[in-house]
Protein backbone atom coordinates (compact mmCIF):
# COMPACT_ATOMS: atom_id res chain seq x y z
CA UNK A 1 -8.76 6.15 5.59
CA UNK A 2 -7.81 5.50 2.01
CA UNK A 3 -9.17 8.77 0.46
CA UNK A 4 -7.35 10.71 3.05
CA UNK A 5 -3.71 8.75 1.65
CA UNK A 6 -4.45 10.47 -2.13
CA UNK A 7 -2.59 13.26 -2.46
CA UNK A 8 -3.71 16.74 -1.64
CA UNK A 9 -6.71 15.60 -0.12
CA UNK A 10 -7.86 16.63 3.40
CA UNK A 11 -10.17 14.94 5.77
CA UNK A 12 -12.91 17.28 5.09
CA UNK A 13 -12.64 16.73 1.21
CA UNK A 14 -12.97 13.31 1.56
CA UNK A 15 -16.00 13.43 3.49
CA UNK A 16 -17.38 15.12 0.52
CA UNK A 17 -16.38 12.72 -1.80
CA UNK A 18 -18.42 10.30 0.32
CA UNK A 19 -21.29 12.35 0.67
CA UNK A 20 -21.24 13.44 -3.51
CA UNK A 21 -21.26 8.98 -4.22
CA UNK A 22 -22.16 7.61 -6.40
CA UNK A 23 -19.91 8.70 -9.38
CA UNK A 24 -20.22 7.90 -12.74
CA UNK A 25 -16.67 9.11 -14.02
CA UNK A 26 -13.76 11.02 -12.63
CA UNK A 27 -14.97 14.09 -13.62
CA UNK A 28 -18.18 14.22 -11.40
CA UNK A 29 -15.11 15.23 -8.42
CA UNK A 30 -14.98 18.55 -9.82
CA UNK A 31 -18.51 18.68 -8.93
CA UNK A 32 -17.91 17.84 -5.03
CA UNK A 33 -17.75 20.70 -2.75
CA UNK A 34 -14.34 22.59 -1.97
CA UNK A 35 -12.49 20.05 -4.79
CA UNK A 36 -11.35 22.55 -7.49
CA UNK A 37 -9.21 21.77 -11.06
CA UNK A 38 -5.57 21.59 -9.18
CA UNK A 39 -6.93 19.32 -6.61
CA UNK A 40 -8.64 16.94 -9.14
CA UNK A 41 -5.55 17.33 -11.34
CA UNK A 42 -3.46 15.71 -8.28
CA UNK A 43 -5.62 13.32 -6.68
CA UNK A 44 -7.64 12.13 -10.37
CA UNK A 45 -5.14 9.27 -11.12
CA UNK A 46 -5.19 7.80 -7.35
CA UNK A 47 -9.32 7.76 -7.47
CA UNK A 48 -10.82 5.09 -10.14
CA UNK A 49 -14.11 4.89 -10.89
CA UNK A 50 -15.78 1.70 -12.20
CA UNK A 51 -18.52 0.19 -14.39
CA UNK A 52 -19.13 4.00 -15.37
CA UNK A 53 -19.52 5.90 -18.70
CA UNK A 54 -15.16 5.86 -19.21
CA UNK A 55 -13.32 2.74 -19.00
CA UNK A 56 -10.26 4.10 -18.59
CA UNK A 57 -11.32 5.70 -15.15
CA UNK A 58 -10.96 2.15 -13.95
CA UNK A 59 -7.40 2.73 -14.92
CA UNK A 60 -4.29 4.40 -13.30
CA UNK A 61 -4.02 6.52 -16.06
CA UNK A 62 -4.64 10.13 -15.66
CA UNK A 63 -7.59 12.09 -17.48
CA UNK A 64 -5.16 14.54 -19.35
CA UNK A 65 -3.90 11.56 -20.89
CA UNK A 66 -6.98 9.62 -22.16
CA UNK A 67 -6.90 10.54 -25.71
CA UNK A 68 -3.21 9.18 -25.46
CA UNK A 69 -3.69 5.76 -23.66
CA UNK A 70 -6.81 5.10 -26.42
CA UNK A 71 -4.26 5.73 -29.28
CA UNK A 72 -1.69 3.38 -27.61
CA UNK A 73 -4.77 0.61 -27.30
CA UNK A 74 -5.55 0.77 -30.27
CA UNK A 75 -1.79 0.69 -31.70
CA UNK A 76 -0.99 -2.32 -29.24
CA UNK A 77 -4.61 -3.95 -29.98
CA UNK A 78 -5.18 -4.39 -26.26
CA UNK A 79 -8.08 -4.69 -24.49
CA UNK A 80 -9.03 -3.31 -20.98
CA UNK A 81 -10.59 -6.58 -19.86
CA UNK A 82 -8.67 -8.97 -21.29
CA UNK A 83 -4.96 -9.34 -19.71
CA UNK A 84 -4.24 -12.00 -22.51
CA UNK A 85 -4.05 -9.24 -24.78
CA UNK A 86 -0.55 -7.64 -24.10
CA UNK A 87 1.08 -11.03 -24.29
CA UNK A 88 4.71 -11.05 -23.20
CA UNK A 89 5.24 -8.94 -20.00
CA UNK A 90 8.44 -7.65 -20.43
CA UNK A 91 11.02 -5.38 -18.55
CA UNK A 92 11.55 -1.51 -18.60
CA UNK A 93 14.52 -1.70 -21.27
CA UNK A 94 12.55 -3.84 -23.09
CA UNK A 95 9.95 -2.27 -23.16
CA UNK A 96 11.61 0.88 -24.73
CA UNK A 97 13.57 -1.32 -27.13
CA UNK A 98 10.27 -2.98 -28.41
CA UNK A 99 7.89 0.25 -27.98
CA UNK A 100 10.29 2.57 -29.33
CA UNK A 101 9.30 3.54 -32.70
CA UNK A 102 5.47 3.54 -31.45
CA UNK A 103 6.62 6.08 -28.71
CA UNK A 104 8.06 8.04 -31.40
CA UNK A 105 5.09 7.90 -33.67
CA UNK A 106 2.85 8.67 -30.13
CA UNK A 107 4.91 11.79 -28.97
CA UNK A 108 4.82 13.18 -32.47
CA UNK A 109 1.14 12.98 -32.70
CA UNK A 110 0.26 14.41 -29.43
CA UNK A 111 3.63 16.78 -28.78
CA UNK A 112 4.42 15.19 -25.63
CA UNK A 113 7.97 13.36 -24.20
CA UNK A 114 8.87 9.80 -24.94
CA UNK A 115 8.76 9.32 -21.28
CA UNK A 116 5.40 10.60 -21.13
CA UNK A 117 4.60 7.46 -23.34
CA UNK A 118 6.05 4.74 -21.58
CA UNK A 119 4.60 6.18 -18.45
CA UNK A 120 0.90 6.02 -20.02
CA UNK A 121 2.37 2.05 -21.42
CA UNK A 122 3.14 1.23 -18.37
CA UNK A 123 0.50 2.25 -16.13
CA UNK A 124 -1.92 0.79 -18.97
CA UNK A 125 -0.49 -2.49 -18.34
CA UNK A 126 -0.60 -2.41 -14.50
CA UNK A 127 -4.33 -1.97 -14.54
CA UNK A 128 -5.14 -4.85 -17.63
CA UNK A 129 -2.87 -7.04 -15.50
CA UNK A 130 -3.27 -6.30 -12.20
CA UNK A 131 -6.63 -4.58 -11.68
CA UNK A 132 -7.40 -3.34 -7.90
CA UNK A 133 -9.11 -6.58 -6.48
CA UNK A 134 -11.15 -4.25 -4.49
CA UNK A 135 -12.30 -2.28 -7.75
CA UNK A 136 -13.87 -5.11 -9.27
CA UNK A 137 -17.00 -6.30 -9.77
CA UNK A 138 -17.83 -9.79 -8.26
CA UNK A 139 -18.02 -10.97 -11.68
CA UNK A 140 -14.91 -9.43 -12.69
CA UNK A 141 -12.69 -12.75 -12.17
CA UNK A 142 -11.19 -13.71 -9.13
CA UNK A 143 -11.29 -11.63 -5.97
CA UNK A 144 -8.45 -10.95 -4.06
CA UNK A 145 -9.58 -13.87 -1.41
CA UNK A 146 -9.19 -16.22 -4.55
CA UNK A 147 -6.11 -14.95 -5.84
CA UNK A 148 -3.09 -17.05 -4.97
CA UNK A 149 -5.00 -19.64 -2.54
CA UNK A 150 -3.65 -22.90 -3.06
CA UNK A 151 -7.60 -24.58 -2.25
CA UNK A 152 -8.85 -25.58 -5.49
CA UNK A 153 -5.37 -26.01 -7.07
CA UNK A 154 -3.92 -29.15 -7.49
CA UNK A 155 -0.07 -30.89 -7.41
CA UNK A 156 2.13 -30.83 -10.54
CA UNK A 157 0.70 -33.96 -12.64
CA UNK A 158 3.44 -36.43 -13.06
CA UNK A 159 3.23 -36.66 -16.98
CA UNK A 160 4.19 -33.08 -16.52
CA UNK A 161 7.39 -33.14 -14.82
CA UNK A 162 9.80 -32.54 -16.59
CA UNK A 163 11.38 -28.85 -19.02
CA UNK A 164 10.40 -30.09 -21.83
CA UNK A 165 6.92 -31.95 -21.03
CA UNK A 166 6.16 -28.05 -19.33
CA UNK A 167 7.30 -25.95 -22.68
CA UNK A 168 4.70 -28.15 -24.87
CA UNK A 169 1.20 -27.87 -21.88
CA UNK A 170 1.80 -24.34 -21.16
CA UNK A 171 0.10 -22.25 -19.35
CA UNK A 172 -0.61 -24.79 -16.77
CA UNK A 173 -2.83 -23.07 -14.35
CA UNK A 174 -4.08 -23.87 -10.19
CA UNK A 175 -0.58 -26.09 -9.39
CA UNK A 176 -0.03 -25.88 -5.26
CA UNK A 177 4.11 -24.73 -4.74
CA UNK A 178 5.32 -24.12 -1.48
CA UNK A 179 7.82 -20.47 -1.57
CA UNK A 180 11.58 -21.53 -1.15
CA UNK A 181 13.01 -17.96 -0.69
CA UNK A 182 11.74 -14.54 -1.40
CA UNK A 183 14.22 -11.54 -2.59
CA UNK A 184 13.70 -8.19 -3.68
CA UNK A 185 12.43 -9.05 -7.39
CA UNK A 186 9.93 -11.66 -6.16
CA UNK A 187 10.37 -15.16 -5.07
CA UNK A 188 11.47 -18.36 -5.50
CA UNK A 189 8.88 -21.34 -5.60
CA UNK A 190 8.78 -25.28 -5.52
CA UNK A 191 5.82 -26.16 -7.65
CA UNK A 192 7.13 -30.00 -8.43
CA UNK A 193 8.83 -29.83 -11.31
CA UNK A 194 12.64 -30.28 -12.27
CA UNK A 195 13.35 -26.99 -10.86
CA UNK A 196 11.79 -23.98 -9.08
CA UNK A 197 10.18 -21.19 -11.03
CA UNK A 198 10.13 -17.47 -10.22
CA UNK A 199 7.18 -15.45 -9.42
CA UNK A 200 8.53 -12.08 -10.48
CA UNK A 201 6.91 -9.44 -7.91
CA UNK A 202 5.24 -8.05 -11.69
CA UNK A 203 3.15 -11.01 -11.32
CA UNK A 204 1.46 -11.00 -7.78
CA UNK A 205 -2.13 -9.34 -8.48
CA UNK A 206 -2.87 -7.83 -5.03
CA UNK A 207 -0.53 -9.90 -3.28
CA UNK A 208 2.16 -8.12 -1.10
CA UNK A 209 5.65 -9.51 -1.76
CA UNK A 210 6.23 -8.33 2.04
CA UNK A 211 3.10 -10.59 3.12
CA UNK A 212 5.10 -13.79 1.74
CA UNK A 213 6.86 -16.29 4.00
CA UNK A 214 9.52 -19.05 3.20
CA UNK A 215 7.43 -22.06 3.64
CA UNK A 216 3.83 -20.90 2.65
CA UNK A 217 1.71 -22.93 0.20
CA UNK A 218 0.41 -21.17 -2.47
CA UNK A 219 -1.34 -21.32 -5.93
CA UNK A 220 0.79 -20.74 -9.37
CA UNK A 221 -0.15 -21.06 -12.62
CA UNK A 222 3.21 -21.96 -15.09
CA UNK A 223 3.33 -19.48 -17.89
CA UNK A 224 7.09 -19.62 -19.21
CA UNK A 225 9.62 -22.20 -19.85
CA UNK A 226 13.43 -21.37 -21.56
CA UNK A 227 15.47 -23.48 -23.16
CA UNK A 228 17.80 -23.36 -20.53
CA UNK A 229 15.21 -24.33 -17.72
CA UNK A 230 14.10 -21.45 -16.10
CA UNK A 231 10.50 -21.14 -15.56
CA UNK A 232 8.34 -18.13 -15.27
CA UNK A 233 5.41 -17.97 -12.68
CA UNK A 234 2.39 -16.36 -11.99
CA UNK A 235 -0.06 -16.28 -8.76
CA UNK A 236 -3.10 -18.34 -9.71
CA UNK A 237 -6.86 -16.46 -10.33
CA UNK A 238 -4.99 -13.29 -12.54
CA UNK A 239 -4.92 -15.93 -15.40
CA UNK A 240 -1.94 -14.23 -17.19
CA UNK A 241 -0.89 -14.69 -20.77
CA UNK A 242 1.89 -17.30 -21.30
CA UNK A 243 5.52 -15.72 -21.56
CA UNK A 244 8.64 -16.83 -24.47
CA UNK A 245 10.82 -16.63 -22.29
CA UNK A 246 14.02 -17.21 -25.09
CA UNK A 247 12.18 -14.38 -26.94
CA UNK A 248 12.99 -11.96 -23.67
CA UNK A 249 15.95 -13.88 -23.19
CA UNK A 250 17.44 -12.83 -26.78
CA UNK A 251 16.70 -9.32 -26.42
CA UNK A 252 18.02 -8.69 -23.17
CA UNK A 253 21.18 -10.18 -24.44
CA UNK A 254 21.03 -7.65 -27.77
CA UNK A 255 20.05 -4.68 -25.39
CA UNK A 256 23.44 -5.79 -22.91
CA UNK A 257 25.95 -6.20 -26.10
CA UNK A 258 24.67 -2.54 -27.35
CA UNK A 259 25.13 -1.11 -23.19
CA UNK A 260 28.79 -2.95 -23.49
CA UNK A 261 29.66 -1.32 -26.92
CA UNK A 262 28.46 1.85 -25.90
CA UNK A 263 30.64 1.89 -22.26
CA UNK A 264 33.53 0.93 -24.25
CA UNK A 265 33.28 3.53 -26.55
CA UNK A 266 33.12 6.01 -23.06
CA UNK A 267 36.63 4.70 -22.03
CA UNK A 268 37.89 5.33 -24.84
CA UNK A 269 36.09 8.51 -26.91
CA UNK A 270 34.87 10.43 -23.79
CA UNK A 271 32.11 12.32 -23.87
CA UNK A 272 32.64 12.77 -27.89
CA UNK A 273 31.35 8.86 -27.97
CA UNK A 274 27.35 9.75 -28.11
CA UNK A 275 27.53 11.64 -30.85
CA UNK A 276 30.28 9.99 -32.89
CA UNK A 277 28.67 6.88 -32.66
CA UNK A 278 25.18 8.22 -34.11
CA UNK A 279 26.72 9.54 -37.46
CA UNK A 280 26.63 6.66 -40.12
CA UNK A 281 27.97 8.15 -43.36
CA UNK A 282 31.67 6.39 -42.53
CA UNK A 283 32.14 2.94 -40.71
CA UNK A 284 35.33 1.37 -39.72
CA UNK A 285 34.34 -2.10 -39.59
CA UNK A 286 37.26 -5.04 -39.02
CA UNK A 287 39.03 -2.14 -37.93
CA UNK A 288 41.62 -2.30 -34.58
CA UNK A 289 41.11 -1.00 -31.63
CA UNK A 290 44.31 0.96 -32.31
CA UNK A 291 43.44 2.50 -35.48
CA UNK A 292 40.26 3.38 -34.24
CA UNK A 293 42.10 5.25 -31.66
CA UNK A 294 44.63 7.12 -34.24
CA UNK A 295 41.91 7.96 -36.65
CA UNK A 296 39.95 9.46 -33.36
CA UNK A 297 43.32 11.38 -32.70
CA UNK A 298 43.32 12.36 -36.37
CA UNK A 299 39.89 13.66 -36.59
CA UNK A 300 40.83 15.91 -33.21
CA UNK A 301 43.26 17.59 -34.85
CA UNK A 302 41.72 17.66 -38.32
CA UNK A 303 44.38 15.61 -39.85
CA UNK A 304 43.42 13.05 -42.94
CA UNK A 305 43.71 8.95 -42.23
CA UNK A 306 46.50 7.48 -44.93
CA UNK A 307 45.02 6.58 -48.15
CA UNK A 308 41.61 8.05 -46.88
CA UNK A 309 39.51 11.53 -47.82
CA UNK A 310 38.67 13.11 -44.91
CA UNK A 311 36.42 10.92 -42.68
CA UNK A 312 33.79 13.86 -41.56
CA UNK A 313 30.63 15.15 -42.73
CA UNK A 314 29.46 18.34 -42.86
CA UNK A 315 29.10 18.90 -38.94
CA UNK A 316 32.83 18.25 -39.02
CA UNK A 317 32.58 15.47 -36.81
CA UNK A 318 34.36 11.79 -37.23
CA UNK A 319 31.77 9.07 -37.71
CA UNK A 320 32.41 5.01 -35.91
CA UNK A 321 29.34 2.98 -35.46
């Protein structure tokens, strides 16, 4: 019933999937009957293969891009079993804010899209940190009947109850919390401490978010704590890395001021914003809003700002950072 969910395979091709096991890599499918090279190039990524010849057929990554997701392993010095290893898990935006000159250097070297890269990224980091429970071997960690129970986890010790006692023990792993709410991003839990902690959805292992109800006891482990008190949370048995949460904090706040500057250069500049903005030969900084708006009118109508040589380059075009 699985197989026959992958894309672009029929009943009959799954039987002969069954009947070609076992497989020692992904590419032993174009060796089952009726499977040819467009069917294995749509259905490759949705079948892994374990504790075979390729690591990375464990993975959600596709074959075509193997030779990419090794150089992005080795650039991010992370490790297939070891979720420790990519540290911080951190949003979409930030990930393209803190990947981005890697991406670069990655589509250069194998002529491919930036969003090719962050696609490989992200897909690496699903399988290192959530690995299909029913993939792994049963001494690959925790199975997914151990992951999240709250038996063999223990209450919030008391020397540990408040912010600040948290920031300084972290990760504290196997605490029982009880979920308060659930929402779209995850939910909200009462582990004991000062205040509840979210488990983002990012941080469930095989757990459905869907399969959670207000009420239910279940294990955490504590891997973040701000400055401001929130705290991070992940479901006990995945043992994930321990989160700075003021680190994520600070550059979601630098990746919002650069949104705002950009939307306000929209309202004013139109579509001419984009590439004014990107041209940094001439800077009007300390400059008002209403200068900036006369020298824009100006360099529309090729005029010359008082007291200033003409503020373009040689594309003609008016540069304000």
């Amino acid at each position: 019933e699985i197989l026959e969910k992958v894309p672009s395979l029929t009943a009959a091709l799954c039987e002969n999937i069954i009947k070609a096991r076992p497989l020692h890599r992904r590419k032993d499918l174009l060796q089952v009957a009726r499977l040819g090279a467009k069917t294995f190039e749509n259905c490759a990524a949705f079948i892994r293969v374990t504790n075979g010849d390729e690591p990375l057929d464990a993975t959600l990554v596709h074959p075509e891009s193997y030779d990419l997701a090794r150089y992005l392993l080795n650039k991010l010095e992370w490790k297939l079993d070891d979720p420790t290893t990519v540290g911080t898990l951190l949003t979409k935006d930030e990930q393209r804010e803190e990947w981005r000159e890697l991406a670069k250097l990655a589509a250069n070297e194998f002529q491919c899209p930036d969003d090719r890269i962050f696609i490989v990224i992200e897909h690496l980091i699903s399988s290192i940190i959530s690995p299909d429970p029913r993939l792994r071997g049963a001494d690959q960690g925790a199975s997914e009947r151990d992951v999240g129970l709250s038996s063999g986890c223990s209450s919030l010790p008391s020397n540990l109850s408040t912010v600040n006692d948290l920031r300084h023990a972290l990760p504290v792993r196997n605490i029982i919390a009880n979920v308060r709410n659930v929402v779209d991003f995850g939910a909200f839990v009462d582990f004991g401490g000062e205040n509840d902690g979210l488990l983002h959805r990012s941080k469930f292992g095989p757990i459905s978010l869907n399969s959670l109800l207000v009420g239910q006891e279940i294990g955490v482990d504590i891997l973040g704590v701000s400055s401001t008190g929130k705290i991070s949370l992940g479901v006990n048995g995945l043992n994930l890395p321990v989160e700075n949460l003021d680190v994520k904090r600070s550059r979601q706040s630098q990746h919002n001021q650069s949104s705002s500057k950009r939307q306000r250069r929209k309202a004013i500049f139109g579509h001419d914003s984009d590439t004014i903005a990107t041209i940094a030969d001439f800077t009007l900084q300390n400059t008002s809003l209403a200068d900036v708006v006369n020298l824009f009118i100006m360099h529309k109508h090729n005029l010359k700002a008082p007291g200033q040589p003409h503020a373009r380059n040689n594309a003609g075009v008016l540069a304000i950072p």
